[in-house]
N, C-alpha and C. Protein backbone atom coordinates (compact mmCIF):
# COMPACT_ATOMS: atom_id res chain seq x y z
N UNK A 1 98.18 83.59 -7.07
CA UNK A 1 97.43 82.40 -6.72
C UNK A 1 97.36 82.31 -5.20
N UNK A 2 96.51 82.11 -4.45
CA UNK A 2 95.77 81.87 -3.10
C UNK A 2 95.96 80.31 -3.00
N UNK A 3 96.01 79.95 -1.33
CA UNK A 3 96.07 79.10 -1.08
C UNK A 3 94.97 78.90 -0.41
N UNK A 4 94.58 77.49 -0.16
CA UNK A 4 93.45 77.47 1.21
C UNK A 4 93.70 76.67 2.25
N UNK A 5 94.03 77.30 3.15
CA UNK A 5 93.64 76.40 5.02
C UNK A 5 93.17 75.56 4.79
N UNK A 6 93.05 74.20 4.78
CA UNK A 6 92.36 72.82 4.81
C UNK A 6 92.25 72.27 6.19
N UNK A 7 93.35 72.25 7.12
CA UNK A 7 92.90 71.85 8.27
C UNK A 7 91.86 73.70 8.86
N UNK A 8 92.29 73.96 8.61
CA UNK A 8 91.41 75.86 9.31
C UNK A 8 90.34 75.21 8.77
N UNK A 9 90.07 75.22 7.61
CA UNK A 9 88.41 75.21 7.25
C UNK A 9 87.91 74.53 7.49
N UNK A 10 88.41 73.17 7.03
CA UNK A 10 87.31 71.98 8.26
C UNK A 10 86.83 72.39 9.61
N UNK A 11 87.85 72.98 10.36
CA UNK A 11 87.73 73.29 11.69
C UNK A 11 86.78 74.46 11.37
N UNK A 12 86.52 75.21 11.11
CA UNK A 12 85.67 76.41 10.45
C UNK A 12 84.07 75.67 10.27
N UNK A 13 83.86 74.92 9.48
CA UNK A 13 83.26 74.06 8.81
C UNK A 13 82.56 73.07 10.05
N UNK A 14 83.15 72.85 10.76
CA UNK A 14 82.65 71.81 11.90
C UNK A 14 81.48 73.03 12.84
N UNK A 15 82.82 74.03 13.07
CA UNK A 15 82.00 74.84 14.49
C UNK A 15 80.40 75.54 13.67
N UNK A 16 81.13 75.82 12.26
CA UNK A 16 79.42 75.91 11.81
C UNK A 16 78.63 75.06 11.83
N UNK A 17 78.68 73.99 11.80
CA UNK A 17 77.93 72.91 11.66
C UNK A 17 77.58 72.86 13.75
N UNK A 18 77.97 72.68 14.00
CA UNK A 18 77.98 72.61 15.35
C UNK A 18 76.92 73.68 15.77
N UNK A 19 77.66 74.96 15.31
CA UNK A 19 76.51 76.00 15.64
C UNK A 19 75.81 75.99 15.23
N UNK A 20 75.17 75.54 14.38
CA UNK A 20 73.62 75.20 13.64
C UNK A 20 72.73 74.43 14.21
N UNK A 21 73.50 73.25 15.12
CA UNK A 21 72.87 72.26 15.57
C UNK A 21 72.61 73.03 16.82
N UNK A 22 73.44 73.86 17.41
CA UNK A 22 72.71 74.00 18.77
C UNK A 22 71.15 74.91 18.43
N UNK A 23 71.89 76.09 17.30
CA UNK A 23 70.35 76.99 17.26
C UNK A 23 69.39 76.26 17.42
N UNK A 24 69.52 75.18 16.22
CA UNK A 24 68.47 74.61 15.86
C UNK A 24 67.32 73.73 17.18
N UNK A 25 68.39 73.08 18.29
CA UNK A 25 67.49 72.59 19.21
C UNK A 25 66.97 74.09 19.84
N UNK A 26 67.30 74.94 20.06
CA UNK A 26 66.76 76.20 20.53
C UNK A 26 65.46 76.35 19.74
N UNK A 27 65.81 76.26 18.48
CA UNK A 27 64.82 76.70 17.76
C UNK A 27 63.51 75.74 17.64
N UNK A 28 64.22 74.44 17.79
CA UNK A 28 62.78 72.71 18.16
C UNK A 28 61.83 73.61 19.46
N UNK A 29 62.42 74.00 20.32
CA UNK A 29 62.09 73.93 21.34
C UNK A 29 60.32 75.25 21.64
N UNK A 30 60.77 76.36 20.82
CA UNK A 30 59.91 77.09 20.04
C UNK A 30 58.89 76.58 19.13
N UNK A 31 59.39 76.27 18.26
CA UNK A 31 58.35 75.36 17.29
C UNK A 31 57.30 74.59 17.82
N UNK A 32 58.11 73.38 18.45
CA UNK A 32 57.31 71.83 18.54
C UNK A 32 56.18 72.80 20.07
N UNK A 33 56.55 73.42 20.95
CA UNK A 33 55.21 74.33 21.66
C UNK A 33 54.23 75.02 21.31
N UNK A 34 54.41 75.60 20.10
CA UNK A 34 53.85 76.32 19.56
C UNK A 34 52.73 75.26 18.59
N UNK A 35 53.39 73.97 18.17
CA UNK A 35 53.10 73.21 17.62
C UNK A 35 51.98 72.75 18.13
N UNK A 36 52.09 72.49 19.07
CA UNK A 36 51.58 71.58 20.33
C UNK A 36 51.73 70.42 19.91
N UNK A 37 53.23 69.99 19.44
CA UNK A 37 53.96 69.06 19.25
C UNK A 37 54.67 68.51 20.35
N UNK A 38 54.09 67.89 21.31
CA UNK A 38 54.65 67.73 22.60
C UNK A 38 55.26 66.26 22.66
N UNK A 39 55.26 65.13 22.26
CA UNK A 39 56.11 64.01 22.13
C UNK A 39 57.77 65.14 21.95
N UNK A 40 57.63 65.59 20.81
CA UNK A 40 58.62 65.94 20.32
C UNK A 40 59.46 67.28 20.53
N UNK A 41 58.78 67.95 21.53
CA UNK A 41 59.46 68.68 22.56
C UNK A 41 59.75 68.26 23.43
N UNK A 42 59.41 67.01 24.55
CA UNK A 42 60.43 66.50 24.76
C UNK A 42 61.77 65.85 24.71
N UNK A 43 62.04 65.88 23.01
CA UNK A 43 63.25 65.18 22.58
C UNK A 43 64.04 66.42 22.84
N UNK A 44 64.00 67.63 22.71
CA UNK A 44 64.62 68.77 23.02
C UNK A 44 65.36 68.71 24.06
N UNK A 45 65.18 68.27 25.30
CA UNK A 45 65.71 68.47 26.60
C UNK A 45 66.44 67.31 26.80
N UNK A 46 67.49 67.70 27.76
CA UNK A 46 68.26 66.70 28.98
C UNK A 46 67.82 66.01 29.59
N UNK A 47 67.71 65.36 30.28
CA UNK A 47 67.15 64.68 31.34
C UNK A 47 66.87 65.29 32.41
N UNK A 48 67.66 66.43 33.08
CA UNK A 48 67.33 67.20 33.90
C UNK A 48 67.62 68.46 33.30
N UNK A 49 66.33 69.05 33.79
CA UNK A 49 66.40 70.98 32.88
C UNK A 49 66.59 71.72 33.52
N UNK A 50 67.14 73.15 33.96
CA UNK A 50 67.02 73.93 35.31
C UNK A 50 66.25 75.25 33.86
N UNK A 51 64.99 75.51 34.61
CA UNK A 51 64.33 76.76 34.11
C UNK A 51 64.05 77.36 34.76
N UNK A 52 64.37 78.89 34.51
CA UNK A 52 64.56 80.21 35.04
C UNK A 52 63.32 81.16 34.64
N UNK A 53 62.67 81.27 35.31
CA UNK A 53 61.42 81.84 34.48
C UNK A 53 60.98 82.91 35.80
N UNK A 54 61.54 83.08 36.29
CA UNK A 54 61.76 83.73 37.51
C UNK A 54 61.61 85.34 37.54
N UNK A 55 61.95 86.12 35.98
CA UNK A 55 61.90 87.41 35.74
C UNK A 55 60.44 87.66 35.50
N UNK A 56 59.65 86.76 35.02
CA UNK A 56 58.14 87.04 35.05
C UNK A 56 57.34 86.46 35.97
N UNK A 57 57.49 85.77 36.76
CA UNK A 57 56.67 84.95 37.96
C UNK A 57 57.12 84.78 39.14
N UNK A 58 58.54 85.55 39.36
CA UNK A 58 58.86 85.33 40.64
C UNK A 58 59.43 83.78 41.35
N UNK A 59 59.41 83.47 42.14
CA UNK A 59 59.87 82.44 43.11
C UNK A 59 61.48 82.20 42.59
N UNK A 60 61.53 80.86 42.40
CA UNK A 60 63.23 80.33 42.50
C UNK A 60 62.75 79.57 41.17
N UNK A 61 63.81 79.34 40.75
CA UNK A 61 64.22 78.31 39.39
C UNK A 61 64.16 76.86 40.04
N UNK A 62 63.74 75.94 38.88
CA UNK A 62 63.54 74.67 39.09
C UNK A 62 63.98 73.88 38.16
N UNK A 63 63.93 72.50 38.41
CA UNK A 63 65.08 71.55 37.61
C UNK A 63 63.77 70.45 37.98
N UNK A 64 63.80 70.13 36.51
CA UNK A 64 62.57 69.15 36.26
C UNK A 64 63.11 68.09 35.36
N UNK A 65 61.83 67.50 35.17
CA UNK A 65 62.49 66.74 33.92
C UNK A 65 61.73 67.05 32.56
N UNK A 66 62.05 66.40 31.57
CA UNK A 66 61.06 66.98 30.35
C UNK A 66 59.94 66.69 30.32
N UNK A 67 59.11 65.43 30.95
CA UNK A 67 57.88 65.21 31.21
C UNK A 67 57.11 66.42 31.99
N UNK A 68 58.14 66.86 32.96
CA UNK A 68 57.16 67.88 33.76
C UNK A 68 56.87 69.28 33.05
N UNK A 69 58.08 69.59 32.23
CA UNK A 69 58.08 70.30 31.47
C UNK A 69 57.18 70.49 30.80
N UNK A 70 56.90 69.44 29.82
CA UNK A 70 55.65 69.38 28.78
C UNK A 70 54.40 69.02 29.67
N UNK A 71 54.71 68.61 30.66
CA UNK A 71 53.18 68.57 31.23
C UNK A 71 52.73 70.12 31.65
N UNK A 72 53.74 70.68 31.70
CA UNK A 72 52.98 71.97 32.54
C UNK A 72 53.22 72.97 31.67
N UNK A 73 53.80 72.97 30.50
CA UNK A 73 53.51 74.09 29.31
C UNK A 73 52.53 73.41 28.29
N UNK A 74 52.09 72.30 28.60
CA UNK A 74 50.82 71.74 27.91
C UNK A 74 49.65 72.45 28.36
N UNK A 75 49.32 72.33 29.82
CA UNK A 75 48.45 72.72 30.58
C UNK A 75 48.05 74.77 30.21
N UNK A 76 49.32 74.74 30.01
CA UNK A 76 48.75 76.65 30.10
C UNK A 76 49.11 77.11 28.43
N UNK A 77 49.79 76.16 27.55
CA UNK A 77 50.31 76.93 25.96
C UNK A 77 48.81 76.02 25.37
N UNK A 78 48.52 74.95 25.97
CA UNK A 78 47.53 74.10 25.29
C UNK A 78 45.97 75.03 25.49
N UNK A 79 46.13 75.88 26.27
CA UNK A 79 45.03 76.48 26.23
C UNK A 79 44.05 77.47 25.25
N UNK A 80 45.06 77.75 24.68
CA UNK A 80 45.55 79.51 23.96
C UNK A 80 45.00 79.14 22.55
N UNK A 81 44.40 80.08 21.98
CA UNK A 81 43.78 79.56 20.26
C UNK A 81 45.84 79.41 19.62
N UNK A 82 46.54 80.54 19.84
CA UNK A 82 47.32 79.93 19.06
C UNK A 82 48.39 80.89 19.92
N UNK A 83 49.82 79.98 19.52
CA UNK A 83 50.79 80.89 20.49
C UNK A 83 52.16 80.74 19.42
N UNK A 84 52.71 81.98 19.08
CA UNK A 84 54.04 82.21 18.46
C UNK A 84 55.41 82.80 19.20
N UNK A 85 56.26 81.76 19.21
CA UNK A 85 57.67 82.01 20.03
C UNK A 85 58.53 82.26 18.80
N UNK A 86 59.21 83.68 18.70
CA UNK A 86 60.04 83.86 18.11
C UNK A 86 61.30 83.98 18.47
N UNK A 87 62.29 83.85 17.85
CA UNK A 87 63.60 83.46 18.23
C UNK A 87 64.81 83.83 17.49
N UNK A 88 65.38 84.98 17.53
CA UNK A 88 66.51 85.37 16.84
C UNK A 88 67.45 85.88 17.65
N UNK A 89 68.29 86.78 16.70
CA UNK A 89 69.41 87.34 17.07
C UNK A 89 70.52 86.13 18.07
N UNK A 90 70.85 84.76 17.61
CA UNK A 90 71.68 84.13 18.51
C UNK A 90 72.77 83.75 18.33
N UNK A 91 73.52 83.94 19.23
CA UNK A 91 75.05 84.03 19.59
C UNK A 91 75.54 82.69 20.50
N UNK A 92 76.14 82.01 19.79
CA UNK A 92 76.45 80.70 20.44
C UNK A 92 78.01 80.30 20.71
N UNK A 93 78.29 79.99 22.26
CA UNK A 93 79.34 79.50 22.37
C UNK A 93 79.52 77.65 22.58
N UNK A 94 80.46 77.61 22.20
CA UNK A 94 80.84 76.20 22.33
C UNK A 94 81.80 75.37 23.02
N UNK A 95 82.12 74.94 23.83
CA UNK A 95 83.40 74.29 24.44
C UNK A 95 82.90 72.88 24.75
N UNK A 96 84.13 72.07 24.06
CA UNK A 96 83.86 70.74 24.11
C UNK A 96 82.03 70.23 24.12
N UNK A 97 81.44 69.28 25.29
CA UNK A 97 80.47 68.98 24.90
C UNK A 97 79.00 70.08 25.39
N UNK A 98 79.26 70.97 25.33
CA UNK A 98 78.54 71.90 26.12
C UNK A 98 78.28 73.56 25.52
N UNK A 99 77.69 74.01 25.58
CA UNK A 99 77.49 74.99 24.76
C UNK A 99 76.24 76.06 25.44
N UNK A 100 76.58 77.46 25.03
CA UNK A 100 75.71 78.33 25.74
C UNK A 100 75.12 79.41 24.63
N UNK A 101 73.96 79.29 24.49
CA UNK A 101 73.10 80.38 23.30
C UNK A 101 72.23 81.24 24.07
N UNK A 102 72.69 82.47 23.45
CA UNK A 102 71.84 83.32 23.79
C UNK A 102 70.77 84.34 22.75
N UNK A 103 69.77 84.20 22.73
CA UNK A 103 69.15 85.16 22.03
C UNK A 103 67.99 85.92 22.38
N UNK A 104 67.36 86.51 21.41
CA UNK A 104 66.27 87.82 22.01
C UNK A 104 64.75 86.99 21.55
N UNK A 105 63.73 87.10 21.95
CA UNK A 105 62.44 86.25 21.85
C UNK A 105 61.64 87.62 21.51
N UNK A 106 60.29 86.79 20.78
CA UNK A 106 59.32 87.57 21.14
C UNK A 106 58.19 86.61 20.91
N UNK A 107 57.24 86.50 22.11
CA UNK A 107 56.19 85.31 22.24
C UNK A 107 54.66 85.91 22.41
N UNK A 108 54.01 85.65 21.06
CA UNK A 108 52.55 86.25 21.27
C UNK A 108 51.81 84.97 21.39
N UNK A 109 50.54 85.59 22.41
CA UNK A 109 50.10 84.52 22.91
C UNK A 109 48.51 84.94 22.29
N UNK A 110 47.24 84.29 22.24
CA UNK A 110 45.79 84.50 21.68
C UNK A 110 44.87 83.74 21.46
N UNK A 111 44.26 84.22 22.99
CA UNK A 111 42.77 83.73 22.92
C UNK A 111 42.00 84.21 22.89
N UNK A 112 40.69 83.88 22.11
CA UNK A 112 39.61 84.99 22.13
C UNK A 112 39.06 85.12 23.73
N UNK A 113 38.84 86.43 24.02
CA UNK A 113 38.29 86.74 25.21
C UNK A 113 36.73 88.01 25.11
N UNK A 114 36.30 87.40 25.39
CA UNK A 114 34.98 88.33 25.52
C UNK A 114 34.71 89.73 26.41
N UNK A 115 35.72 89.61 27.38
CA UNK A 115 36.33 90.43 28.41
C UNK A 115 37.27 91.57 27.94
N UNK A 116 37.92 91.03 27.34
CA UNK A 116 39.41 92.14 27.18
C UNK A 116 40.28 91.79 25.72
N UNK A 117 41.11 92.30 25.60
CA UNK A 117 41.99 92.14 24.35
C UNK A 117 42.53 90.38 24.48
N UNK A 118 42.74 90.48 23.33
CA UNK A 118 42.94 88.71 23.11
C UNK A 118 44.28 88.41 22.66
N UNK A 119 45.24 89.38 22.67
CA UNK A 119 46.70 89.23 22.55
C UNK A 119 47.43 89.74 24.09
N UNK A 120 48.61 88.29 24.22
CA UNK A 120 49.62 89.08 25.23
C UNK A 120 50.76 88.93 24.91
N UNK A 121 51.54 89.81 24.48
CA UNK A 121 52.59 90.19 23.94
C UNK A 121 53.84 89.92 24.53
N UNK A 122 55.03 88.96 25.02
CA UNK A 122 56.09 89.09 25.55
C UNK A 122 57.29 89.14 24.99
N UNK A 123 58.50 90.04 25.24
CA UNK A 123 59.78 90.02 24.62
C UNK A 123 60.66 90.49 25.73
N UNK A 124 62.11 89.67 25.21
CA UNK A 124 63.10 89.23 26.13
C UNK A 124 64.07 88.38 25.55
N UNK A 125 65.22 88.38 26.45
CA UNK A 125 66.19 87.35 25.99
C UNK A 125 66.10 86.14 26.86
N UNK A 126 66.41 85.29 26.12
CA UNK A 126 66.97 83.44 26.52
C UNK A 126 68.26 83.07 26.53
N UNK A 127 68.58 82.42 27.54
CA UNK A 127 70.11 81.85 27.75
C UNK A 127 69.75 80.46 27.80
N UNK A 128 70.35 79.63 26.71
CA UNK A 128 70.25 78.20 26.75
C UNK A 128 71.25 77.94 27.16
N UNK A 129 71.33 76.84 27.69
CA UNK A 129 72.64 75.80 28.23
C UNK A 129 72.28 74.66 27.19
N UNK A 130 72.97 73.99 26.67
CA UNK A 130 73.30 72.88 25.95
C UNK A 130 74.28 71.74 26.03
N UNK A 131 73.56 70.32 26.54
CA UNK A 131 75.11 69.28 26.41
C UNK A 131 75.11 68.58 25.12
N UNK A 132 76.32 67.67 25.02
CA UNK A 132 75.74 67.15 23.47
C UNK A 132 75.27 65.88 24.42
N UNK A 133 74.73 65.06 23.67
CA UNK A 133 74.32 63.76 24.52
C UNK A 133 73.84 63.30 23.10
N UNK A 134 74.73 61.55 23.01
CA UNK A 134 75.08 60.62 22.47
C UNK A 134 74.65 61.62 20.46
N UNK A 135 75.58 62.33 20.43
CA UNK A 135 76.04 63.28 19.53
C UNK A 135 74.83 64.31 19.07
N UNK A 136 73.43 64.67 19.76
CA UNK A 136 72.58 65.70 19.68
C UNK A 136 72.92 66.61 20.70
N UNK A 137 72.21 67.95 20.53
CA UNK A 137 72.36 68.90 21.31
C UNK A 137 71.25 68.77 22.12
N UNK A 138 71.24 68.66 23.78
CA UNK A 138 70.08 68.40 24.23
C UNK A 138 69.91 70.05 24.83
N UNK A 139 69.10 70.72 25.40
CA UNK A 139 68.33 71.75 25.94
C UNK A 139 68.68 71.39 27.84
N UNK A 140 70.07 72.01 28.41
CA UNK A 140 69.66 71.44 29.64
C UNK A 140 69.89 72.25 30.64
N UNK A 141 69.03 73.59 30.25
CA UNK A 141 68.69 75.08 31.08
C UNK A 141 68.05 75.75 30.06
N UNK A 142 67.42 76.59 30.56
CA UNK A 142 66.51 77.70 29.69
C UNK A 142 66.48 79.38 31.02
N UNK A 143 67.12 79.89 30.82
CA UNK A 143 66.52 81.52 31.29
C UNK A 143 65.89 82.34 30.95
N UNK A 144 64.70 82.92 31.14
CA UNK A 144 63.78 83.44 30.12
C UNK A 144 64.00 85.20 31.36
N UNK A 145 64.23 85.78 30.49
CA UNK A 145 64.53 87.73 31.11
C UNK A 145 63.65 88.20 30.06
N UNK A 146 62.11 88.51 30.80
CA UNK A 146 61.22 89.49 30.26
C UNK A 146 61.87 90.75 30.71
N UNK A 147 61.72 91.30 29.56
CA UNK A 147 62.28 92.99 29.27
C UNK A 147 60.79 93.57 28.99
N UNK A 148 60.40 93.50 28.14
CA UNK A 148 58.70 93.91 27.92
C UNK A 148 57.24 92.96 27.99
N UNK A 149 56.53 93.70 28.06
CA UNK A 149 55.07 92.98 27.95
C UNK A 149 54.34 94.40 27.49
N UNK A 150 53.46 93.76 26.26
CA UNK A 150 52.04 94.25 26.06
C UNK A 150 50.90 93.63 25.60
N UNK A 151 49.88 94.03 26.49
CA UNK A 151 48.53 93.57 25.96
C UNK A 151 48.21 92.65 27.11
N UNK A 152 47.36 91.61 27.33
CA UNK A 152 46.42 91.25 28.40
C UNK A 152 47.12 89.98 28.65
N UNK A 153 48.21 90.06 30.27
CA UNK A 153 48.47 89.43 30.81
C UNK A 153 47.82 88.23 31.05
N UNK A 154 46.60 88.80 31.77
CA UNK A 154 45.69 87.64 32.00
C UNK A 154 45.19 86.43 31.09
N UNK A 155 45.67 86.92 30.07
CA UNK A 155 45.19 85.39 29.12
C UNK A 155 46.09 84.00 29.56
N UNK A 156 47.21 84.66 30.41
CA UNK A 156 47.53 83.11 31.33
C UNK A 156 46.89 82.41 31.83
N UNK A 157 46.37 82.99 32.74
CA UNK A 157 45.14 82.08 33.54
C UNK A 157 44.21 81.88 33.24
N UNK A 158 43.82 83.08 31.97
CA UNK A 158 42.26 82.58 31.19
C UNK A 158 42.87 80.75 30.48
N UNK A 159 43.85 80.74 29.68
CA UNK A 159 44.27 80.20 29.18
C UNK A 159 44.63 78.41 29.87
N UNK A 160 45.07 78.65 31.29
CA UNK A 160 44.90 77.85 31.91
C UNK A 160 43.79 76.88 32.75
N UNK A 161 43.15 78.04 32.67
CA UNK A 161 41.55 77.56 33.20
C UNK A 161 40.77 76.78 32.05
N UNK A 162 41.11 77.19 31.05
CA UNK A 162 40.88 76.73 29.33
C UNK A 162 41.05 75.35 29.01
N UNK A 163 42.37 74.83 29.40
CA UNK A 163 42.94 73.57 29.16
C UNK A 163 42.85 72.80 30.04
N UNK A 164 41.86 72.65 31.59
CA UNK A 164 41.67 71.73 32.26
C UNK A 164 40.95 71.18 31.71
C-alpha cells in the first residue's frame, strides 16, 4: 500500500495551477491581437510594460503603457487581412509574485498585395516577465528574438499605410 504527500501535492497542485495562469496571460496576449480584440488585450498588461522588440527593428527598448501598446499594434496588426501568433514550447518560472516564461513563436502575417507575396513569416523566442497584481498574472515585459523570417517583409508598412 502507497501513501500520498498531501501537503507535496497541494503544493504540486498550486504551482500547476499557477503555471497555467501565467501561460495563459502569454497566451491572451497572442489571441486577443490576432483577435483584434483590443479592449481586452489591454487587460493583459501591467501598467508599465518594457518591450524589447529590438532584434527586428533596431533602436532601444521601451516602457509604455498598455494604451500605447494597443494603440500602436492596432495601427500596424489592424492593417493585415489576418495575422496568427503562435505560441508554444513554454517553460515557466515562478518566485513569489513574479514570474518569467519563455517560449518559441511563430507569427504569420497576410495581406493581399498586388505587388509581391502576401505572407510574412516570423519565428523566434519570447521572454515574458510577469507580476501577479491583485491575484492575476499581468504581462509586465515582452522580448521578442527573431531567429527567422520568410516571405515579404514589407507587408509591415504595406500594412501600416493600410490602417490609417
Amino acid at each position: 500500500m502507497s501513501t500520498i504527500d498531501l501537503p507535496a501535492l497541494g503544493a504540486d497542485m498550486l504551482h500547476l495551477i499557477e503555471r497555467q495562469a501565467v501561460v495563459e496571460a502569454c497566451t491572451r496576449m497572442a489571441w486577443h491581437a490576432d483577435q483584434r480584440e483590443w479592449e481586452a488585450l489591454k487587460a493583459v498588461f501591467a501598467d508599465e510594460v518594457r518591450l524589447d522588440y529590438t532584434s527586428l527593428n533596431g533602436g532601444e527598448p521601451a516602457v509604455l503603457s498598455p494604451g500605447q501598446i494597443v494603440d500602436a499594434w492596432s495601427q500596424v496588426l489592424g492593417g493585415f487581412d489576418a495575422t496568427q501568433h503562435l505560441i508554444a514550447n513554454h517553460l515557466v518560472t515562478i518566485e513569489d509574485d513574479t514570474a518569467v516564461c519563455t517560449a518559441s513563436f511563430q507569427a504569420t502575417h497576410r495581406l493581399a498585395n498586388p505587388f509581391g507575396a502576401p505572407l510574412w513569416t516570423l519565428g523566434g523566442t519570447y521572454r515574458f516577465d510577469l507580476l501577479r497584481t491583485d491575484g492575476a498574472w499581468k504581462i509586465s515585459g515582452v522580448r521578442m528574438t527573431a531567429t527567422w523570417g520568410d516571405g515579404n517583409r514589407e507587408l509591415m508598412a504595406l500594412a501600416a499605410r493600410a490602417a490609417e
